[in-house]
C-alpha atoms as a PDB file:
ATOM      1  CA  UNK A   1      -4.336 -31.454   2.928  1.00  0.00           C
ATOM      2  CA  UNK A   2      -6.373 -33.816   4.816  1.00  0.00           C
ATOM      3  CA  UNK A   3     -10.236 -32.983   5.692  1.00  0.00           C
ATOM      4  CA  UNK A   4      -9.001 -32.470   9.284  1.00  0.00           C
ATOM      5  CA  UNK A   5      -6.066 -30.180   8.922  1.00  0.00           C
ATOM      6  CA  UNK A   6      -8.720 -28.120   6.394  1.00  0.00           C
ATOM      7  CA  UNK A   7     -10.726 -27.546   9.494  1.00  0.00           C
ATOM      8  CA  UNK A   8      -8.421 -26.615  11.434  1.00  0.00           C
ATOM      9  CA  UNK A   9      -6.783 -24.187   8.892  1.00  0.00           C
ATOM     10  CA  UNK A  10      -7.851 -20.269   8.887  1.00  0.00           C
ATOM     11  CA  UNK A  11      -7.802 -18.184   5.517  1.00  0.00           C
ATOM     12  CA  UNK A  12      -9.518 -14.542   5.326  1.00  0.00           C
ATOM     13  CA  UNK A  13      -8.808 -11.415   3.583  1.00  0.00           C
ATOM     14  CA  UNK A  14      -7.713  -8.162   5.760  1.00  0.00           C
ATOM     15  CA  UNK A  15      -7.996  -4.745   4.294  1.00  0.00           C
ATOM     16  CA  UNK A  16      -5.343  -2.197   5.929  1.00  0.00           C
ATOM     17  CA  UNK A  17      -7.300   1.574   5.780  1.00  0.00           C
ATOM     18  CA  UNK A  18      -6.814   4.962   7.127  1.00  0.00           C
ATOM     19  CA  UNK A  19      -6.018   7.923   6.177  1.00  0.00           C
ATOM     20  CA  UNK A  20      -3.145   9.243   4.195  1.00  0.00           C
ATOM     21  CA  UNK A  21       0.788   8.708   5.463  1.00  0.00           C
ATOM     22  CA  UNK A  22      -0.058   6.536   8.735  1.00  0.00           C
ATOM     23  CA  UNK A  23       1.920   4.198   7.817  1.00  0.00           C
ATOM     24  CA  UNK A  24      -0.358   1.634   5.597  1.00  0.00           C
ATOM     25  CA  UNK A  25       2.247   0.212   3.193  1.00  0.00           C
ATOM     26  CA  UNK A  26       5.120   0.187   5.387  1.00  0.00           C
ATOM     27  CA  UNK A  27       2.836  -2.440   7.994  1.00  0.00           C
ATOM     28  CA  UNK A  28       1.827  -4.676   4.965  1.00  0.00           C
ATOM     29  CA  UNK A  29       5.818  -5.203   3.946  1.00  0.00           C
ATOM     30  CA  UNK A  30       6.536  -5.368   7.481  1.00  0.00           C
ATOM     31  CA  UNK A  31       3.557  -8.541   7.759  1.00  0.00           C
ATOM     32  CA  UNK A  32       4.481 -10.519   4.625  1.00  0.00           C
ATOM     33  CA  UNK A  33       8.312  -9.965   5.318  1.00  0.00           C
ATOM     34  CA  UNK A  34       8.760  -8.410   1.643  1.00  0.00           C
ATOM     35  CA  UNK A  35       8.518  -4.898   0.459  1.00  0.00           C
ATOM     36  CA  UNK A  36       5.588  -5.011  -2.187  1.00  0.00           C
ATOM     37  CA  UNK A  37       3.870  -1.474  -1.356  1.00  0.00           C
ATOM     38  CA  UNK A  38       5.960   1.089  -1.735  1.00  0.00           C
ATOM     39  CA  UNK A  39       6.813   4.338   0.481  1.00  0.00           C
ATOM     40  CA  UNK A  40       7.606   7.430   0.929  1.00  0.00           C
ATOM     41  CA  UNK A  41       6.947  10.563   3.253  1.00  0.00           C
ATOM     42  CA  UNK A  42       4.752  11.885   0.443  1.00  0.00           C
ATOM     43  CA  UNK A  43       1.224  10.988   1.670  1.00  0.00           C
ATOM     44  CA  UNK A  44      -0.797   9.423  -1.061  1.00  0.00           C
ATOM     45  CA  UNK A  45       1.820   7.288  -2.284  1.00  0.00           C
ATOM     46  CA  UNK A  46      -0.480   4.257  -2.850  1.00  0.00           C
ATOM     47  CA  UNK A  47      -2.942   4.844  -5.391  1.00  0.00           C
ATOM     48  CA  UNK A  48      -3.837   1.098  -5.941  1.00  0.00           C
ATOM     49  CA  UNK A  49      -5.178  -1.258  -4.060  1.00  0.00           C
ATOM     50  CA  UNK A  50      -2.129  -3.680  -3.245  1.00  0.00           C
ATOM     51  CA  UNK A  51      -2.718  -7.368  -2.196  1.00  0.00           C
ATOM     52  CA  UNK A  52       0.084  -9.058  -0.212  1.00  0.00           C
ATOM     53  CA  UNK A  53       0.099 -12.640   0.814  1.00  0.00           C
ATOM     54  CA  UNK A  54       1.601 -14.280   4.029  1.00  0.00           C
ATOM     55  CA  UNK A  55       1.267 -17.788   4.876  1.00  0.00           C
ATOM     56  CA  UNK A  56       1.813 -19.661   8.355  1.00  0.00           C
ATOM     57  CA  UNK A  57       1.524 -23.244   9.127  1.00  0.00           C
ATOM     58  CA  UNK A  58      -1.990 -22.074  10.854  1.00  0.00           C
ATOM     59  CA  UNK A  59      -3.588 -19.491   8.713  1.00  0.00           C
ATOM     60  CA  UNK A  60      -3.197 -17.944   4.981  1.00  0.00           C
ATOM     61  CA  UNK A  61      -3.937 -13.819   5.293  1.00  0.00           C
ATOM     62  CA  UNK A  62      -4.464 -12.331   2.114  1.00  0.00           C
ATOM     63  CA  UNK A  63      -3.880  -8.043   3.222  1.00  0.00           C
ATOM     64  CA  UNK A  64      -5.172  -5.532   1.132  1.00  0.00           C
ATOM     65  CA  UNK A  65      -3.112  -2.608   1.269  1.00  0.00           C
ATOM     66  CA  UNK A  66      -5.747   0.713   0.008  1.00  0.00           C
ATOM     67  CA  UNK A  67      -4.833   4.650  -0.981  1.00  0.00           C
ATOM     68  CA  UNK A  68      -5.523   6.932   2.016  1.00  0.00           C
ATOM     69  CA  UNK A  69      -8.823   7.593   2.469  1.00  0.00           C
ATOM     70  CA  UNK A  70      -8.797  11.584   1.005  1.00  0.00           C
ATOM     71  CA  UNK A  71     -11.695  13.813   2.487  1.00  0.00           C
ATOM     72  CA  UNK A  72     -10.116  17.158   1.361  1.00  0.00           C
ATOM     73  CA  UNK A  73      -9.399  16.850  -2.742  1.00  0.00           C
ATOM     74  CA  UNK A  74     -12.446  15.545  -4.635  1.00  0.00           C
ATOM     75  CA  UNK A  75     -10.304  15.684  -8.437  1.00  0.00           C
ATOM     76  CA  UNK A  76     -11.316  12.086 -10.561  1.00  0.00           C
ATOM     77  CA  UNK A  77      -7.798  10.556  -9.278  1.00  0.00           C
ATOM     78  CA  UNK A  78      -8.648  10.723  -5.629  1.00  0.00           C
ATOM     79  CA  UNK A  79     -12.651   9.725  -6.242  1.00  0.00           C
ATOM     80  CA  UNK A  80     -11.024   6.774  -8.107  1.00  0.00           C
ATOM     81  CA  UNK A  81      -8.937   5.912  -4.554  1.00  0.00           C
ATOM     82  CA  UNK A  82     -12.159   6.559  -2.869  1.00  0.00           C
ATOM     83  CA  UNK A  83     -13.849   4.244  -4.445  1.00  0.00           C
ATOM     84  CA  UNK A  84     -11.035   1.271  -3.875  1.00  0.00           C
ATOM     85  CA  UNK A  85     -10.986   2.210  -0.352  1.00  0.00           C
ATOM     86  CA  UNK A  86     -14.785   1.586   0.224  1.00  0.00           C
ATOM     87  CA  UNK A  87     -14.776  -1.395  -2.298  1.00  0.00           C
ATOM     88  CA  UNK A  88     -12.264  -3.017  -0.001  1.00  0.00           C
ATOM     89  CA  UNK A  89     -14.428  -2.653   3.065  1.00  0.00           C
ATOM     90  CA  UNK A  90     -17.351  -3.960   1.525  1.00  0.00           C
ATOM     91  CA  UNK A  91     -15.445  -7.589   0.731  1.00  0.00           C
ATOM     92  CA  UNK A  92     -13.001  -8.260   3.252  1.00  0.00           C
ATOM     93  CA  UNK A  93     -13.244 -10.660   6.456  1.00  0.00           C
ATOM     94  CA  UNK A  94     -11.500  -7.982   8.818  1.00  0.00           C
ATOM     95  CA  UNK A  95     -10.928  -4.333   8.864  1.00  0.00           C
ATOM     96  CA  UNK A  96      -7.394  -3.424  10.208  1.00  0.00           C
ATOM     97  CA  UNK A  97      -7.269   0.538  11.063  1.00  0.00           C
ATOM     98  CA  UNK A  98      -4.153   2.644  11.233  1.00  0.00           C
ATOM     99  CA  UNK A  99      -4.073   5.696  12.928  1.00  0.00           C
ATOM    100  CA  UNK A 100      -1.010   7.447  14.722  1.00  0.00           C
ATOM    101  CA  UNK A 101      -0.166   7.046  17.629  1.00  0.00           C
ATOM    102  CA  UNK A 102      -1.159  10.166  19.967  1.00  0.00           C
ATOM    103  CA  UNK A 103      -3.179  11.968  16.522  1.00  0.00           C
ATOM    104  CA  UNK A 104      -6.830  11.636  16.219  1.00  0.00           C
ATOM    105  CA  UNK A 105      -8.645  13.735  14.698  1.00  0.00           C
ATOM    106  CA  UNK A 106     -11.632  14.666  11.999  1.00  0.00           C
ATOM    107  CA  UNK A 107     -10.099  12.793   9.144  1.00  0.00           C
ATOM    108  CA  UNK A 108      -9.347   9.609  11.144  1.00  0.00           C
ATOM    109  CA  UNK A 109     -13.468  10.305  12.472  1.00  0.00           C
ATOM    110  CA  UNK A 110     -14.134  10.454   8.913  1.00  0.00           C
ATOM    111  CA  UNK A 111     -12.528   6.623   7.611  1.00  0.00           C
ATOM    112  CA  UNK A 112     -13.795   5.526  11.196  1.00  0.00           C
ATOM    113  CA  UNK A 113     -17.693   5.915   9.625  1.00  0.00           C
ATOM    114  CA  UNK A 114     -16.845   4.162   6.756  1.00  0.00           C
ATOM    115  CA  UNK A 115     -15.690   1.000   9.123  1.00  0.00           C
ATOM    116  CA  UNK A 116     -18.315  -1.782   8.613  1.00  0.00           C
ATOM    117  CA  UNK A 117     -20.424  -2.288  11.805  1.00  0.00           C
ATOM    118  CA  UNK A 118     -21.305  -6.305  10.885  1.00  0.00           C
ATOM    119  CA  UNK A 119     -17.261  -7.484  10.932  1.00  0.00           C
ATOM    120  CA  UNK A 120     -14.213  -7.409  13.366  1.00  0.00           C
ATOM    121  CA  UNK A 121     -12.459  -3.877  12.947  1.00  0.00           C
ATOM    122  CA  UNK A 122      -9.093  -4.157  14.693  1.00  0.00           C
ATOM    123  CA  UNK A 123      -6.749  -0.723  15.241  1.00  0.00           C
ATOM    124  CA  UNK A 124      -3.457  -0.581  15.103  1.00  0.00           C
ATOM    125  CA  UNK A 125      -2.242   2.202  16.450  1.00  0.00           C
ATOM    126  CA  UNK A 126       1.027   3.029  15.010  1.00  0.00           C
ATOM    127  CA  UNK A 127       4.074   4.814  15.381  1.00  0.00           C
ATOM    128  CA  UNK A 128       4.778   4.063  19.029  1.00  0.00           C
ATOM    129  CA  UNK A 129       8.427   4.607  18.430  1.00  0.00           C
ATOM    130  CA  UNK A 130       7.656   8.077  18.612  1.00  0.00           C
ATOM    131  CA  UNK A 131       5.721   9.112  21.173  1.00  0.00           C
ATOM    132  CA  UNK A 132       7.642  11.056  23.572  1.00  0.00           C
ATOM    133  CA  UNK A 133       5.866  10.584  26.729  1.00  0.00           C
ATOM    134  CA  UNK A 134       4.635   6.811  26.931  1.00  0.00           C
ATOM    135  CA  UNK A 135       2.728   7.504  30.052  1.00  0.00           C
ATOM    136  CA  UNK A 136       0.386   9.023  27.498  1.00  0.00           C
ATOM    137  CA  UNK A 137      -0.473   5.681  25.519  1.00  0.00           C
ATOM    138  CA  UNK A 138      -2.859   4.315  27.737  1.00  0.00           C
ATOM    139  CA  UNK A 139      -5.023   7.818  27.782  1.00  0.00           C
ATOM    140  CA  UNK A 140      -5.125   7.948  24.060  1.00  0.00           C
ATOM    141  CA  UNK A 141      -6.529   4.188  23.880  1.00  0.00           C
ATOM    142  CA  UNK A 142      -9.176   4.845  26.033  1.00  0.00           C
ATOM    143  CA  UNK A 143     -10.044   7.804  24.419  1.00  0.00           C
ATOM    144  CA  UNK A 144     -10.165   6.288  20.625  1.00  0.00           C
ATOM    145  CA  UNK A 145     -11.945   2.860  22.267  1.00  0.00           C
ATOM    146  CA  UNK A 146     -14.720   5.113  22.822  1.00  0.00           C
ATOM    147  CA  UNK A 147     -15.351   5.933  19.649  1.00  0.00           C
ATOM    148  CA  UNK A 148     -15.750   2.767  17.825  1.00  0.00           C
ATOM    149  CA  UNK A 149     -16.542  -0.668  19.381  1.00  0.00           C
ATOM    150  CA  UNK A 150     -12.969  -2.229  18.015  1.00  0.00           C
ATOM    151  CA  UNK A 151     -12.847  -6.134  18.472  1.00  0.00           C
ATOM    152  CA  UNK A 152      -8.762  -5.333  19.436  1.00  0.00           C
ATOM    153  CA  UNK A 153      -6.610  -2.935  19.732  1.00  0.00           C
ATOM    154  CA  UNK A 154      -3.005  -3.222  19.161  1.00  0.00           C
ATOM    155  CA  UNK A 155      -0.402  -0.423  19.790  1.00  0.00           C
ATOM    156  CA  UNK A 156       2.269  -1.323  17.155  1.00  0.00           C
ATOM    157  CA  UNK A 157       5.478   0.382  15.028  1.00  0.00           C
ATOM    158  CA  UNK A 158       5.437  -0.929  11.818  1.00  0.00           C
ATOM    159  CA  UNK A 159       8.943   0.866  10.990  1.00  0.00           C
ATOM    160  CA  UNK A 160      10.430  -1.378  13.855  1.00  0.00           C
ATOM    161  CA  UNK A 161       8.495  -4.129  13.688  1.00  0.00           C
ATOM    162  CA  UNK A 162       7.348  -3.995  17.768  1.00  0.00           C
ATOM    163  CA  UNK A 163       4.054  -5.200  18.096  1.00  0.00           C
ATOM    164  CA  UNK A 164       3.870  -6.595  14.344  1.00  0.00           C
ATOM    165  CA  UNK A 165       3.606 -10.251  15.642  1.00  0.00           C
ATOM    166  CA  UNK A 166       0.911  -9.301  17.886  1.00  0.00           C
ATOM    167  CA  UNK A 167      -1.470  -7.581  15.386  1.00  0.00           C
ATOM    168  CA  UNK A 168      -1.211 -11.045  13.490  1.00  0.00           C
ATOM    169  CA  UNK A 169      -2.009 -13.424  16.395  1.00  0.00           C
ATOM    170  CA  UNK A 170      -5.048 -11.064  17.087  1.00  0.00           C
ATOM    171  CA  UNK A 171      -5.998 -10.779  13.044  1.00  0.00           C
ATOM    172  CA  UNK A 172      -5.902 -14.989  13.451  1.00  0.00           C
ATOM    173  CA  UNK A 173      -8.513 -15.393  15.971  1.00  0.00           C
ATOM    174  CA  UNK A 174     -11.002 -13.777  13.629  1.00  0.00           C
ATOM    175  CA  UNK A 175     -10.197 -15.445  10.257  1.00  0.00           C
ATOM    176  CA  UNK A 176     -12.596 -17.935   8.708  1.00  0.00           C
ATOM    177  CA  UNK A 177     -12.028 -21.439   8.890  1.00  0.00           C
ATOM    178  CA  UNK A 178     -11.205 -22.638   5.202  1.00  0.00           C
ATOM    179  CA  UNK A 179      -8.574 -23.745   2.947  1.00  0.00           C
ATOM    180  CA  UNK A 180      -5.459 -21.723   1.994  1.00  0.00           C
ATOM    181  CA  UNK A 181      -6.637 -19.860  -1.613  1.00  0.00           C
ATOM    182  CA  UNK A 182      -3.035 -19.009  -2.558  1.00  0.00           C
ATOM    183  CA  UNK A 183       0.103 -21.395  -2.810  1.00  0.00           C
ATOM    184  CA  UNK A 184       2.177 -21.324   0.139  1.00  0.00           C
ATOM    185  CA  UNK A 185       5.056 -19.147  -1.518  1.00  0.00           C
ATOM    186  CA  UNK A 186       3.556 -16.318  -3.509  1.00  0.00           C
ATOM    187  CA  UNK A 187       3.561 -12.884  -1.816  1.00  0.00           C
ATOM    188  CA  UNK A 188       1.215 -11.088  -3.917  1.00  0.00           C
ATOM    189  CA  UNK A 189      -1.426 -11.305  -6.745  1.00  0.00           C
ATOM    190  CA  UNK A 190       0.067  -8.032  -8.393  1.00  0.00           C
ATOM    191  CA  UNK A 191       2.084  -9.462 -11.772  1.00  0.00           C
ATOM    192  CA  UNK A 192       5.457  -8.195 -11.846  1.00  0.00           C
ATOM    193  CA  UNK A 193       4.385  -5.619 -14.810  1.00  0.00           C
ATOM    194  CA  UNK A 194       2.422  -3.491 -11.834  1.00  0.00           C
ATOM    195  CA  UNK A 195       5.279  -4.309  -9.192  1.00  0.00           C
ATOM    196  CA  UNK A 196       7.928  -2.880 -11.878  1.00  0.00           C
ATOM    197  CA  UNK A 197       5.661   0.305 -12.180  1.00  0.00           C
ATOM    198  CA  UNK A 198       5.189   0.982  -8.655  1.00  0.00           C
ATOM    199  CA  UNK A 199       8.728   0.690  -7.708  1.00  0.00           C
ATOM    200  CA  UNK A 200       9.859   3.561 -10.133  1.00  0.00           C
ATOM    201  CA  UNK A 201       7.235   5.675  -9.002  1.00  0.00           C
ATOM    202  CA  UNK A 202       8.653   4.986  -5.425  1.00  0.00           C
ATOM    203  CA  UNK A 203      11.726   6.721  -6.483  1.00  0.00           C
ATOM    204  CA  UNK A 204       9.777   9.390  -8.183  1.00  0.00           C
ATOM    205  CA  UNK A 205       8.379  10.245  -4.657  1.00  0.00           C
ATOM    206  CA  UNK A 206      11.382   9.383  -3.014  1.00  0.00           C
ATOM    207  CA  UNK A 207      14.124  11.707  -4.827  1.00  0.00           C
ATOM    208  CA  UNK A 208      12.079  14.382  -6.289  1.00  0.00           C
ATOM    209  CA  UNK A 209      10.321  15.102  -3.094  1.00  0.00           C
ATOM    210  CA  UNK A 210       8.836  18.505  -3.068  1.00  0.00           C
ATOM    211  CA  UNK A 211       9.611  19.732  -6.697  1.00  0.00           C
ATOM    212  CA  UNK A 212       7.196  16.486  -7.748  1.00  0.00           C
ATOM    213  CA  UNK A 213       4.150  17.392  -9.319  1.00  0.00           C
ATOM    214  CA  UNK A 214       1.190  15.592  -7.972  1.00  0.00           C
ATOM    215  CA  UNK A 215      -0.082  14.736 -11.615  1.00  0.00           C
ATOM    216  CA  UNK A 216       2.395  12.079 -12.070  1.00  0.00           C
ATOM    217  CA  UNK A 217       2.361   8.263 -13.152  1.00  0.00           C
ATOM    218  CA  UNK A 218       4.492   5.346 -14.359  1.00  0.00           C
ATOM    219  CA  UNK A 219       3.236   3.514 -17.523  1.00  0.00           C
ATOM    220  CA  UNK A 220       5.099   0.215 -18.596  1.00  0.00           C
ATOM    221  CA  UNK A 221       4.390  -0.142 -22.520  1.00  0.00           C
ATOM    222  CA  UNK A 222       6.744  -2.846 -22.430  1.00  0.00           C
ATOM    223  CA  UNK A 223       7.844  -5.967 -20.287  1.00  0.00           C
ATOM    224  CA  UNK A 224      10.394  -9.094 -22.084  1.00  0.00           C
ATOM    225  CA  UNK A 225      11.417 -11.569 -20.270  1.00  0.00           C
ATOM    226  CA  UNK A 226      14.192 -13.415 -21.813  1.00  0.00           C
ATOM    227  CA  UNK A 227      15.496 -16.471 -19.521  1.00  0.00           C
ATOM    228  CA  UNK A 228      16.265 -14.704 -16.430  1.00  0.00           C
ATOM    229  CA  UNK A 229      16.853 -11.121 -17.961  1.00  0.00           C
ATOM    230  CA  UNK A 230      13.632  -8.848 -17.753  1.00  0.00           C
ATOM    231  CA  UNK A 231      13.501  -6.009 -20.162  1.00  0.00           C
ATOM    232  CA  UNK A 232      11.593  -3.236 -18.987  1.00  0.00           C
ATOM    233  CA  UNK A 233      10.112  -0.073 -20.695  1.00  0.00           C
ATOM    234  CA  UNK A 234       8.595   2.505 -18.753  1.00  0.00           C
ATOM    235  CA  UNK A 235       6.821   6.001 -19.525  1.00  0.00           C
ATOM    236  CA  UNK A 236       6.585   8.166 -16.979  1.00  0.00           C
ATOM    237  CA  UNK A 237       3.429  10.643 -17.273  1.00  0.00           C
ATOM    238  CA  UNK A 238       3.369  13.980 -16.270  1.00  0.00           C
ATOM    239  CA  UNK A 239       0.904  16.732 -16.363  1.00  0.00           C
ATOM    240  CA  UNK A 240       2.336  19.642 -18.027  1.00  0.00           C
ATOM    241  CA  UNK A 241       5.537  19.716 -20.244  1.00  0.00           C
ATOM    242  CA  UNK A 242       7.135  22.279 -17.331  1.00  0.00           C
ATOM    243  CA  UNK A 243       7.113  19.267 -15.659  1.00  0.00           C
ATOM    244  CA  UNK A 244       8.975  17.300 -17.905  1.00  0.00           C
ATOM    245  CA  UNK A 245      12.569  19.233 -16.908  1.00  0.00           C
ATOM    246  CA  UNK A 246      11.837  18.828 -13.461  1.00  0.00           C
ATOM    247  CA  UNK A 247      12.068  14.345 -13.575  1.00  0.00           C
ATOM    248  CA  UNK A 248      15.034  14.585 -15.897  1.00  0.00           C
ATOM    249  CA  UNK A 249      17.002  16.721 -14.397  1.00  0.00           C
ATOM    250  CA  UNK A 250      19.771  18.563 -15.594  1.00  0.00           C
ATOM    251  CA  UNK A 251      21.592  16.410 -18.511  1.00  0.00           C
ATOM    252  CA  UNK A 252      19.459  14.187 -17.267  1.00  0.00           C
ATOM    253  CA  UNK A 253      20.847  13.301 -14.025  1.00  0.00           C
ATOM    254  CA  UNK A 254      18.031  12.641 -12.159  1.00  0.00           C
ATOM    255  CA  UNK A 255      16.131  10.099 -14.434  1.00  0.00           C
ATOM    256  CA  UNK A 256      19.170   8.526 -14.361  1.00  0.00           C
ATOM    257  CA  UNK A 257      19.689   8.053 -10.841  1.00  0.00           C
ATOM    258  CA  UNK A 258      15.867   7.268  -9.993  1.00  0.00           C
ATOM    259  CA  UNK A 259      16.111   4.438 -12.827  1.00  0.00           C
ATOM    260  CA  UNK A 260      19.384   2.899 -11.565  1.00  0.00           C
ATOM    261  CA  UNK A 261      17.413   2.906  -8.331  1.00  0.00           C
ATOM    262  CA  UNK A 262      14.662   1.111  -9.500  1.00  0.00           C
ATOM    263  CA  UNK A 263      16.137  -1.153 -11.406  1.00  0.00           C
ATOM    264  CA  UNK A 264      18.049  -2.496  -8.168  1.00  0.00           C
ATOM    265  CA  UNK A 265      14.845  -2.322  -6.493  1.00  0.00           C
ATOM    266  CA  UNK A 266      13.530  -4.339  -9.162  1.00  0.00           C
ATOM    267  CA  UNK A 267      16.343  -7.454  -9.352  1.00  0.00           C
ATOM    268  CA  UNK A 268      16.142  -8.283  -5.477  1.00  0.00           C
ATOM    269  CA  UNK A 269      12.471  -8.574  -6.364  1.00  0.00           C
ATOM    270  CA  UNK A 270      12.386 -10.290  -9.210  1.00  0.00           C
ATOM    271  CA  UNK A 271      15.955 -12.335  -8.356  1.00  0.00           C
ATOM    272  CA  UNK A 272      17.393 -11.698 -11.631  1.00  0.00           C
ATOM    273  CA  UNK A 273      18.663  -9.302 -13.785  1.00  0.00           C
ATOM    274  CA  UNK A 274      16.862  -5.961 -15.220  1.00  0.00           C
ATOM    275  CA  UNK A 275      17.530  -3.893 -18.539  1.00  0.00           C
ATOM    276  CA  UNK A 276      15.471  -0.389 -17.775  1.00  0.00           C
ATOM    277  CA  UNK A 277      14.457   2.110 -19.934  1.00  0.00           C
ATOM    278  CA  UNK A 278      12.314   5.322 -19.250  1.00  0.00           C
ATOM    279  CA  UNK A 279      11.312   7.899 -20.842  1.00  0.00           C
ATOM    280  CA  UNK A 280       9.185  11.071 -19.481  1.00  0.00           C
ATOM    281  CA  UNK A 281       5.718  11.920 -21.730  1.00  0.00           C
ATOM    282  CA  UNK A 282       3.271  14.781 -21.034  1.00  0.00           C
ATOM    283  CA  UNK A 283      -0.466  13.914 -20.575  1.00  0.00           C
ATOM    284  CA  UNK A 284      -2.504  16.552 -19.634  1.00  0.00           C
ATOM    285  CA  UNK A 285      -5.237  16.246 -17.454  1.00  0.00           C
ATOM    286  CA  UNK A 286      -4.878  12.545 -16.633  1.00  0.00           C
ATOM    287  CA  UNK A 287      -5.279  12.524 -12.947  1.00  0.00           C
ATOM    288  CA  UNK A 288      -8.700  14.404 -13.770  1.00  0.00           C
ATOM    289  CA  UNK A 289     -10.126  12.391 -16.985  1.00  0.00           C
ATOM    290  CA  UNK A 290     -11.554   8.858 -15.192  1.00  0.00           C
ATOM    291  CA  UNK A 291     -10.488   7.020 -18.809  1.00  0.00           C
ATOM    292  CA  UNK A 292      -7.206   8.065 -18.695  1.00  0.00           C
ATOM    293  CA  UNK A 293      -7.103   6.784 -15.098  1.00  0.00           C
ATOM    294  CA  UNK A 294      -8.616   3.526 -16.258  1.00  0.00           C
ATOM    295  CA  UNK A 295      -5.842   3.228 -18.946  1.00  0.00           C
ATOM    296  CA  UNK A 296      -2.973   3.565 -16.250  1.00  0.00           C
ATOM    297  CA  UNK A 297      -4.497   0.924 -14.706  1.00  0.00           C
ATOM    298  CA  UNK A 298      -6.144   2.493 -11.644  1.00  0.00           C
ATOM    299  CA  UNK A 299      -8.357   0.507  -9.873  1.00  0.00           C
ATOM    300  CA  UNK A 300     -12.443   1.259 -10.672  1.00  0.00           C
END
């Protein structure tokens, strides 16, 4: 890359923050074109903080997906989240916000003081797909411009993809001028052990819905990769050995389905082929013990 093309070319890092089940994860895979974070109507799906990589001919933007900021629980797992949230804030070139659209209240006020004061904040206000009455768009931007001095704002649904585009020509005015830090094709700094355990937790969330015990985790003791076939070996962690029942299912039909559903999650990912095996393991008190956390791999 020539010395003038350098100049011209823009490279920052975004964090995406707000509180829990706005929609954080599903706007990073919309942005980078690639699912990466994963989802589910469970709030607090992300626990770590999630770096996803998209690159233009005019600007690299390196998007760091965080936990939902949580105000109301204060066990070790969620002051670990906490802390990745505010971490993130602290480094980044941009803030993006995510609120919903027509919903603001005392927890969005809460994240909103944690915004930092000396770099662009942009809000995306998402979920426009759902407001009923449009006519009431315009009164709610007003009323949340007032509360923050936001460089933009940007009304956007990240499960359709309207306004997407627009978020990232606005995020591109405020990036640094400097070199792109990641080649032109990689999507994300997460290795594919991390990517493997966060897409079987996915179905965890996904499939076991309300019956799924908060104190759960995924735990890949091993990863093989020979020639194009990964082999995969996954613990999943629960709480208490009640628990235990409740994953598997009865003759173990659930495990079985939420593993066959990972493990096709898994080869579109990867683009080759997966041999999966879980198992479920009871470790009490890990979502309150800070070294377990750290042993799972949660972010400090």
């Amino acid at each position: 890359m020539s010395s003038e093309m350098s100049k011209a070319f823009r490279t920052g890092t975004l964090a995406i923050v707000g509180q829990p089940n706005v929609g954080k994860s599903t706007l990073l895979n919309r942005l980078i074109g690639q699912k990466i974070s994963i989802t589910s109507r469970k709030p607090q799906t992300t626990r770590h903080r999630i770096t996803g990589i998209l690159t233009t001919p005019e600007c690299q933007y390196i998007f760091v997906d965080t936990p939902g900021f949580q105000t109301k629980h204060p066990g070790a797992l969620n002051r670990v989240m906490n802390r990745s949230v505010t971490q993130a804030l602290s480094e980044v070139d941009i803030t993006i916000c995510v609120i919903d659209a027509g919903r603001f209240g005392a927890a969005d006020r809460a994240i909103i003081k944690l915004l930092p004061p000396d770099r662009p904040v942009l809000l995306a206000i998402n979920k426009i797909d759902r407001l009923t009455d449009k006519s009431k768009l315009l009164p709610f931007i007003a009323q949340v411009a007032e509360v923050f001095p936001f460089a933009e704002i940007v009304p956007l649904s990240a499960a359709k993809g309207d306004g997407v585009d627009d978020l990232l020509k606005t995020a591109a005015k405020y990036l640094p001028e400097a070199p792109p830090f990641f080649e032109a094709d990689e999507v994300t700094d997460r290795s594919e052990r991390f990517l493997a355990a966060e897409l079987l937790r996915e179905k965890l969330f996904r499939n076991l819905g309300e019956e799924l015990p908060y104190g759960i985790a995924v735990e890949i003791e091993r990863f093989e990769q020979e020639g194009a076939l990964r082999r995969i070996f996954a613990a999943i962690i629960v709480d208490k050995a009640a628990h235990k029942s409740i994953v598997i299912g009865r003759g173990g039909e659930k495990l079985k389905t939420m593993s066959s559903d990972a493990r096709r999650d898994m080869e579109q990912l990867f683009g080759g082929p997966v041999y999966l095996e879980t198992w479920v393991k009871v470790k009490s008190g890990w979502a309150d013990d800070e070294r377990a956390l750290k042993s799972l791999g949660y972010d400090q």
